[in-house]
C-alpha atoms as a PDB file:
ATOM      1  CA  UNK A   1      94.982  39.014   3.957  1.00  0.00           C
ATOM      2  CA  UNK A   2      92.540  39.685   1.030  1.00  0.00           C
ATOM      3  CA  UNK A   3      91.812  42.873  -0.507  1.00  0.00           C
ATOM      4  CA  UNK A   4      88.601  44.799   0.166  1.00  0.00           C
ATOM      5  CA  UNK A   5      87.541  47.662  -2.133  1.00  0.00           C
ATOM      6  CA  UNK A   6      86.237  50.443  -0.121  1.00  0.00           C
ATOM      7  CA  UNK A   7      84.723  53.293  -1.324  1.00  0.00           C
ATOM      8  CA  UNK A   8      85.417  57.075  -0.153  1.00  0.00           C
ATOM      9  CA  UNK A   9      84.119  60.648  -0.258  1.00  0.00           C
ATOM     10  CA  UNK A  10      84.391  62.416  -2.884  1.00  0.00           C
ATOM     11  CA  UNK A  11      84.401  59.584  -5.737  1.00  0.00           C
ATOM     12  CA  UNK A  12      87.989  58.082  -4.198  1.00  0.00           C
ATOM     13  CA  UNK A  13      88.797  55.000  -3.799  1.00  0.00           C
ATOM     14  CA  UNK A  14      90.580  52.754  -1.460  1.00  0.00           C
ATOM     15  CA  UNK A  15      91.387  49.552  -0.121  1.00  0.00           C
ATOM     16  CA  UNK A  16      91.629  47.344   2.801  1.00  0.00           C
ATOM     17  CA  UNK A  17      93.741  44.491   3.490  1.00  0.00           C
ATOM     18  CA  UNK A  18      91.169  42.144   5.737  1.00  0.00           C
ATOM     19  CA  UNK A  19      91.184  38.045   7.098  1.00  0.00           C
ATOM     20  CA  UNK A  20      89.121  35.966   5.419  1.00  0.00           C
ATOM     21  CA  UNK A  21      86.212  35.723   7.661  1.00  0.00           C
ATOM     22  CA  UNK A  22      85.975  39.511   7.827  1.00  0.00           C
ATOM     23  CA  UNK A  23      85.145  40.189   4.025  1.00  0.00           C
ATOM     24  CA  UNK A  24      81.279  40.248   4.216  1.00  0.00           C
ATOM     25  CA  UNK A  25      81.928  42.484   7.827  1.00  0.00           C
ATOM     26  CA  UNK A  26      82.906  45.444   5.443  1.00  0.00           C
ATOM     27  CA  UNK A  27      81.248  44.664   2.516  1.00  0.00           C
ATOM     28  CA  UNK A  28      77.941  42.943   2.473  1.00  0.00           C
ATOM     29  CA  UNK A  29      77.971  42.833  -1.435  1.00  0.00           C
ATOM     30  CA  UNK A  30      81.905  41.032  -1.307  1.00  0.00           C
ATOM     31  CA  UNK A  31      81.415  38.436   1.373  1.00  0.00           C
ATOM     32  CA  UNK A  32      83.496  35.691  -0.789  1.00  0.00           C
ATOM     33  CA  UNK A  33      87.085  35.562   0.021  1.00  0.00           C
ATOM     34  CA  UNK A  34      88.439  33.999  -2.819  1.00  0.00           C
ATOM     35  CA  UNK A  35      91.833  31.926  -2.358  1.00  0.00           C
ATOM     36  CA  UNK A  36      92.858  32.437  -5.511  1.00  0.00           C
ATOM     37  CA  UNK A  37      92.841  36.358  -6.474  1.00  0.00           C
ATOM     38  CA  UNK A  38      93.272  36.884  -2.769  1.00  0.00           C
ATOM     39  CA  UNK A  39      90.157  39.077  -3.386  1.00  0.00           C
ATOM     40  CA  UNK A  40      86.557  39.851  -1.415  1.00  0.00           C
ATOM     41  CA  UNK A  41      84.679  39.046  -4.200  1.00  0.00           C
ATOM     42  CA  UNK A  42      80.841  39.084  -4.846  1.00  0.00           C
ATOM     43  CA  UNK A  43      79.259  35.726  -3.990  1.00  0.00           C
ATOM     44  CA  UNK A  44      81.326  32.782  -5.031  1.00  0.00           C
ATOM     45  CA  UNK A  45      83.868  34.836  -7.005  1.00  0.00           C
ATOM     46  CA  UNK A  46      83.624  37.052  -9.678  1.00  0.00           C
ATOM     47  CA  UNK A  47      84.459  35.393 -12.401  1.00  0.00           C
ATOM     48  CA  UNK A  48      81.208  33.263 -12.142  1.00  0.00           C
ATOM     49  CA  UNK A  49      79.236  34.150  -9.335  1.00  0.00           C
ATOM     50  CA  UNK A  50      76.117  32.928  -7.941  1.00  0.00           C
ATOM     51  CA  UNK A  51      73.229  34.750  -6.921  1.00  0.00           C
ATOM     52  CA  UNK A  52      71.407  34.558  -4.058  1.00  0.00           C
ATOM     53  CA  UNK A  53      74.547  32.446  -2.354  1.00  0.00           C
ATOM     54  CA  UNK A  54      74.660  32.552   1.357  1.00  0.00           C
ATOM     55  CA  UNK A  55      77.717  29.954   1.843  1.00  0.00           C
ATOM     56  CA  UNK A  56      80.424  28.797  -0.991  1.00  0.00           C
ATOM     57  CA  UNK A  57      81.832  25.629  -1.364  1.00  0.00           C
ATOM     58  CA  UNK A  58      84.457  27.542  -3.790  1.00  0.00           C
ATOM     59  CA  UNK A  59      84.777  29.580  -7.018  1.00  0.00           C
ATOM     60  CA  UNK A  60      81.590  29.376  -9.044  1.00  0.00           C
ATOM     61  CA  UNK A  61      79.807  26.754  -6.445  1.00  0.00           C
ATOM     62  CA  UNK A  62      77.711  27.085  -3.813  1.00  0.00           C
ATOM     63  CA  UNK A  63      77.075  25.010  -0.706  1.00  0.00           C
ATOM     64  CA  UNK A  64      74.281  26.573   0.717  1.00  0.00           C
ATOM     65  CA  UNK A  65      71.523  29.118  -0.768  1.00  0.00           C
ATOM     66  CA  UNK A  66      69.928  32.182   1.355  1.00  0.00           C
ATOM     67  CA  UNK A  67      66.786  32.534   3.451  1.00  0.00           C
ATOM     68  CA  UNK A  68      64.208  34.597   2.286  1.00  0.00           C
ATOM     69  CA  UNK A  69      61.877  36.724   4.301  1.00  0.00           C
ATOM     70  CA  UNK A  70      60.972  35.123   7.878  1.00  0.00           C
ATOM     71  CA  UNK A  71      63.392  31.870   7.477  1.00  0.00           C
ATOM     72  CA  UNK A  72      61.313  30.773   4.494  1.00  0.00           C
ATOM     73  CA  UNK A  73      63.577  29.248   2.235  1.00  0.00           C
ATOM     74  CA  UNK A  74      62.345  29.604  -1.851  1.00  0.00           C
ATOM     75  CA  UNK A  75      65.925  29.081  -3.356  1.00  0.00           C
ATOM     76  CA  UNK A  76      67.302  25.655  -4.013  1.00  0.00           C
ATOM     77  CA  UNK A  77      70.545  24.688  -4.618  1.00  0.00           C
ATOM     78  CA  UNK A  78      70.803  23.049  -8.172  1.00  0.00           C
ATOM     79  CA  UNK A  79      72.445  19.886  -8.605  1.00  0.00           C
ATOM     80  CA  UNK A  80      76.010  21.188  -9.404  1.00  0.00           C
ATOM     81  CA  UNK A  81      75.910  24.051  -7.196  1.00  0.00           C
ATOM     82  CA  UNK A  82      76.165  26.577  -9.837  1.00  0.00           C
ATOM     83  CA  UNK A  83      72.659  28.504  -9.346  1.00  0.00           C
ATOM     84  CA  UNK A  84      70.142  29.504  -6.445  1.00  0.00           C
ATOM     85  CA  UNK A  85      66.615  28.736  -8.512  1.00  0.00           C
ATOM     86  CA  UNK A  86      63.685  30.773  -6.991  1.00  0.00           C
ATOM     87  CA  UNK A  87      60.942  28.063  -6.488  1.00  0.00           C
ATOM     88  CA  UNK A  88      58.528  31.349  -5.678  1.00  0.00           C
ATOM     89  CA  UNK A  89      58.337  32.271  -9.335  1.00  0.00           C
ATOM     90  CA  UNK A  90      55.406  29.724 -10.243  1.00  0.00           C
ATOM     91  CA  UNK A  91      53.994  31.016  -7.243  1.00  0.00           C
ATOM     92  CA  UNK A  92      53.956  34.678  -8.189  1.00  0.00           C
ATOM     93  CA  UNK A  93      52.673  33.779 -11.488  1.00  0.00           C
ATOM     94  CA  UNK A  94      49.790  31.875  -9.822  1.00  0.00           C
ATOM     95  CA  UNK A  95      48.544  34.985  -8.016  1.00  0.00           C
ATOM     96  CA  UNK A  96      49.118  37.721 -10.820  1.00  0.00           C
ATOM     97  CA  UNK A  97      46.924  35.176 -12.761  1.00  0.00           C
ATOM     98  CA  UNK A  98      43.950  35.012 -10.131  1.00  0.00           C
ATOM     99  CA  UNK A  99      44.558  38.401  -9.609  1.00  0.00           C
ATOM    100  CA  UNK A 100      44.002  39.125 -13.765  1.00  0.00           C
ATOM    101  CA  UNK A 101      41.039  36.786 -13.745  1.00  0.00           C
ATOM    102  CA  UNK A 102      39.377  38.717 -10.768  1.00  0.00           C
ATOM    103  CA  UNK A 103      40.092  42.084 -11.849  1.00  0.00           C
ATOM    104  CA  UNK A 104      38.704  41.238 -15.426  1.00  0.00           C
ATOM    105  CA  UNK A 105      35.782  40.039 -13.794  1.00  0.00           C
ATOM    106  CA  UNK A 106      34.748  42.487 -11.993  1.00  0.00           C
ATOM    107  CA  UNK A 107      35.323  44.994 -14.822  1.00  0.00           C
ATOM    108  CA  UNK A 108      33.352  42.514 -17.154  1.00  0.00           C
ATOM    109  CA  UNK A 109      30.770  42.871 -15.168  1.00  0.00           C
END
């Protein structure tokens, strides 16, 4: 079993004693059961975890990176399996710049 912190009323704290496959059930934020504290840990363990994780391959790697909004997929696994990159940044950028350019236009003009 691995141990799932739960938390109570009134500030208290407790914890759970769960299988493996059950760690994200009662805690989204600790879906990693990690073999070697015997812990629900946040993705990939704590020690080193990885954001935006769906799947681990083990402490501190990932196998498989989340889905964003509607399937669309903008993280990609790096090489090593250390980090989820967002590929949406350069997007983002791209459209607060238009959206800078047009604004200042129109108040230019």
């Amino acid at each position: 079993p691995f141990v799932q912190p739960v938390f109570g009323l009134n500030g208290q704290c407790a914890k759970l004693c769960v299988a493996a496959a059950h760690c994200a059930t009662f805690m989204a934020m600790r879906p990693f059961a990690n073999n070697e504290t015997l812990q629900c840990e946040a993705p990939c363990g704590a020690a080193s975890p990885v954001s935006g994780c769906a799947e681990c391959a083990g402490p501190g790697v990932c196998a498989r990176c989340a889905q964003g909004m509607i399937g669309f997929s903008w993280f990609k696994l790096s090489e090593d399996g250390r980090q989820c990159v967002d590929g949406s940044v350069m997007i983002w950028y791209s459209i607060y710049t238009a959206l800078a350019g047009f604004i200042g236009g129109v108040g230019g003009y």
